[in-house]
Protein backbone atom coordinates (compact mmCIF):
# COMPACT_ATOMS: atom_id res chain seq x y z
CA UNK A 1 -254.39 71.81 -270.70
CA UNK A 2 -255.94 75.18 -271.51
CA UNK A 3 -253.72 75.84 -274.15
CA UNK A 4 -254.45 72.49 -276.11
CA UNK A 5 -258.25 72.95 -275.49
CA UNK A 6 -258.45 76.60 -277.03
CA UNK A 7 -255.71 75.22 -279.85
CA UNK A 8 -258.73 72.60 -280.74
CA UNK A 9 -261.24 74.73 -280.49
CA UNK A 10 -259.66 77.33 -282.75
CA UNK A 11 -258.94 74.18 -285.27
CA UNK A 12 -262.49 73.40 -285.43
CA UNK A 13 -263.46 76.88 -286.11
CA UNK A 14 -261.46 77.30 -289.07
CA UNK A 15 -262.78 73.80 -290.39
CA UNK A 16 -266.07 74.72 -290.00
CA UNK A 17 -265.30 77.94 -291.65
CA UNK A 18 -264.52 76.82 -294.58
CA UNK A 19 -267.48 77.40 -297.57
CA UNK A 20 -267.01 73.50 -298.75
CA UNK A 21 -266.10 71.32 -295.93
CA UNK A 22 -266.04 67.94 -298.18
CA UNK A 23 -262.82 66.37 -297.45
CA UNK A 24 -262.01 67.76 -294.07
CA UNK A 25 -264.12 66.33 -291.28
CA UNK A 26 -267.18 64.33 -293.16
CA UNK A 27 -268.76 64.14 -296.45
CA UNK A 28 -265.77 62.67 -297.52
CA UNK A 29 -265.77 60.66 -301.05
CA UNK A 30 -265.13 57.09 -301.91
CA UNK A 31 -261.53 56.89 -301.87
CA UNK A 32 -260.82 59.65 -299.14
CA UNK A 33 -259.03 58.25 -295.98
CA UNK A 34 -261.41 58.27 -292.91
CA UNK A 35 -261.95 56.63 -288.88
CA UNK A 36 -265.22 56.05 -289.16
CA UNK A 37 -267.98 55.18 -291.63
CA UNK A 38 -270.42 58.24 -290.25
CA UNK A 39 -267.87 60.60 -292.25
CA UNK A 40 -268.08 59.15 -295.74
CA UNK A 41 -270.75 59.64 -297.74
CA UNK A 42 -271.48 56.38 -299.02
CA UNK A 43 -271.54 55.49 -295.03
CA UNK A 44 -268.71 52.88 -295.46
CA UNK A 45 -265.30 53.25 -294.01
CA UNK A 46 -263.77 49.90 -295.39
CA UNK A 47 -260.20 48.42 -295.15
CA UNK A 48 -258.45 45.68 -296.40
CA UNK A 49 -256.56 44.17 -293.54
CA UNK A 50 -256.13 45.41 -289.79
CA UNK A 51 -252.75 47.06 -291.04
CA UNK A 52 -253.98 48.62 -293.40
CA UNK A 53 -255.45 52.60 -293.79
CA UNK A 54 -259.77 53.06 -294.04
CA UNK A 55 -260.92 55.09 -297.18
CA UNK A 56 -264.38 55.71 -297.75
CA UNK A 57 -266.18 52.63 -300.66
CA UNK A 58 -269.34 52.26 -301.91
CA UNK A 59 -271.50 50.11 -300.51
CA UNK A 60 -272.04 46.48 -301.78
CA UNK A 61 -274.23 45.49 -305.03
CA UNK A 62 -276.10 42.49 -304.90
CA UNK A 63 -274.66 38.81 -304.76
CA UNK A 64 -271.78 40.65 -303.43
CA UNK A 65 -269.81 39.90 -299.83
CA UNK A 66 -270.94 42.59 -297.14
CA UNK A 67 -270.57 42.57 -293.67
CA UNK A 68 -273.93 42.62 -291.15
CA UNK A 69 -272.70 44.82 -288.95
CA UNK A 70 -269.32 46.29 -287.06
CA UNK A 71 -269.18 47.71 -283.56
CA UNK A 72 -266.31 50.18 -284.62
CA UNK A 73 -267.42 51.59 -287.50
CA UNK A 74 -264.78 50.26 -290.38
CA UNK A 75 -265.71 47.61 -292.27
CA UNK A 76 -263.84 45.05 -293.92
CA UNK A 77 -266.40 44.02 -296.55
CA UNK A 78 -268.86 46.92 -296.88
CA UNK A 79 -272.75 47.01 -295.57
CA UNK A 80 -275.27 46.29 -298.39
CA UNK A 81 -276.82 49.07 -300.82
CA UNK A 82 -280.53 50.75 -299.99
CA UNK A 83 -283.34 47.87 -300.42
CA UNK A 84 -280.62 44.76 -299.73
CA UNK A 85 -280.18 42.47 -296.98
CA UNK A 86 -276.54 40.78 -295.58
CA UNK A 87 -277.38 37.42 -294.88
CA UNK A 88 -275.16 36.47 -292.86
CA UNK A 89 -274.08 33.89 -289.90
CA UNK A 90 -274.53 36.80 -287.09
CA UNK A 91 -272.88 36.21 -283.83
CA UNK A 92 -271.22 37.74 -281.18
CA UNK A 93 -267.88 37.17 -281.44
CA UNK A 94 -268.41 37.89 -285.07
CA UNK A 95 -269.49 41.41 -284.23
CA UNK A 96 -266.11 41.50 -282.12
CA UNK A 97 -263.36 40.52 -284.52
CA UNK A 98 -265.48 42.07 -287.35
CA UNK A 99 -265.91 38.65 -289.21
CA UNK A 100 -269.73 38.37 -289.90
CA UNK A 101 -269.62 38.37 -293.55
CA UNK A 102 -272.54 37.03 -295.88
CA UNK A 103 -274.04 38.27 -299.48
CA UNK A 104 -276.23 40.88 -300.20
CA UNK A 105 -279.26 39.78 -301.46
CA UNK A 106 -282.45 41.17 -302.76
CA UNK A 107 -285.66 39.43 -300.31
């Protein structure tokens, strides 16, 4: 257990290292693959389907579909740009299987 803990502690110190670290760890660009949206820069990690890989998009334009919100941080319709609003039918079991979608809209 020691052995794997210094391993990933060296691994981190050679990512963080680096002069640029776009496109390791965060800061990533639209198209990059990525886990969660907090590493992109557009702050949307969005998929197609549930089998398919995350890459980073940019967020949604108005009159376009978006999602409200997700509890794991990978959308399947991307959050709304800076100054729009998702309106969308928000609901618990929506926030679950990731299915709130609505349009952005400018209010």
């Amino acid at each position: 257990m020691e052995k794997v803990l210094a391993l990933l502690l060296l691994a981190l110190a050679v990512a963080y290292a680096v002069p640029d670290p776009r496109g390791l760890i965060i800061n990533l660009d639209e198209g990059e693959l990525c886990l969660n949206s907090a590493q992109c820069k557009s702050n949307c990690c969005h998929r197609d389907t549930g089998l398919s890989l995350a890459r980073c998009a940019p967020k949604a334009s108005e009159n376009s579909e978006c999602s409200a919100f997700t509890l794991y941080g990978v959308y399947y319709k991307c959050p709304c740009e800076r100054g729009l609003t998702c309106e969308a039918d928000k609901s618990i079991v929506g926030s679950i299987t990731n299915t709130n979608f609505g349009l952005c809209l400018d209010i």
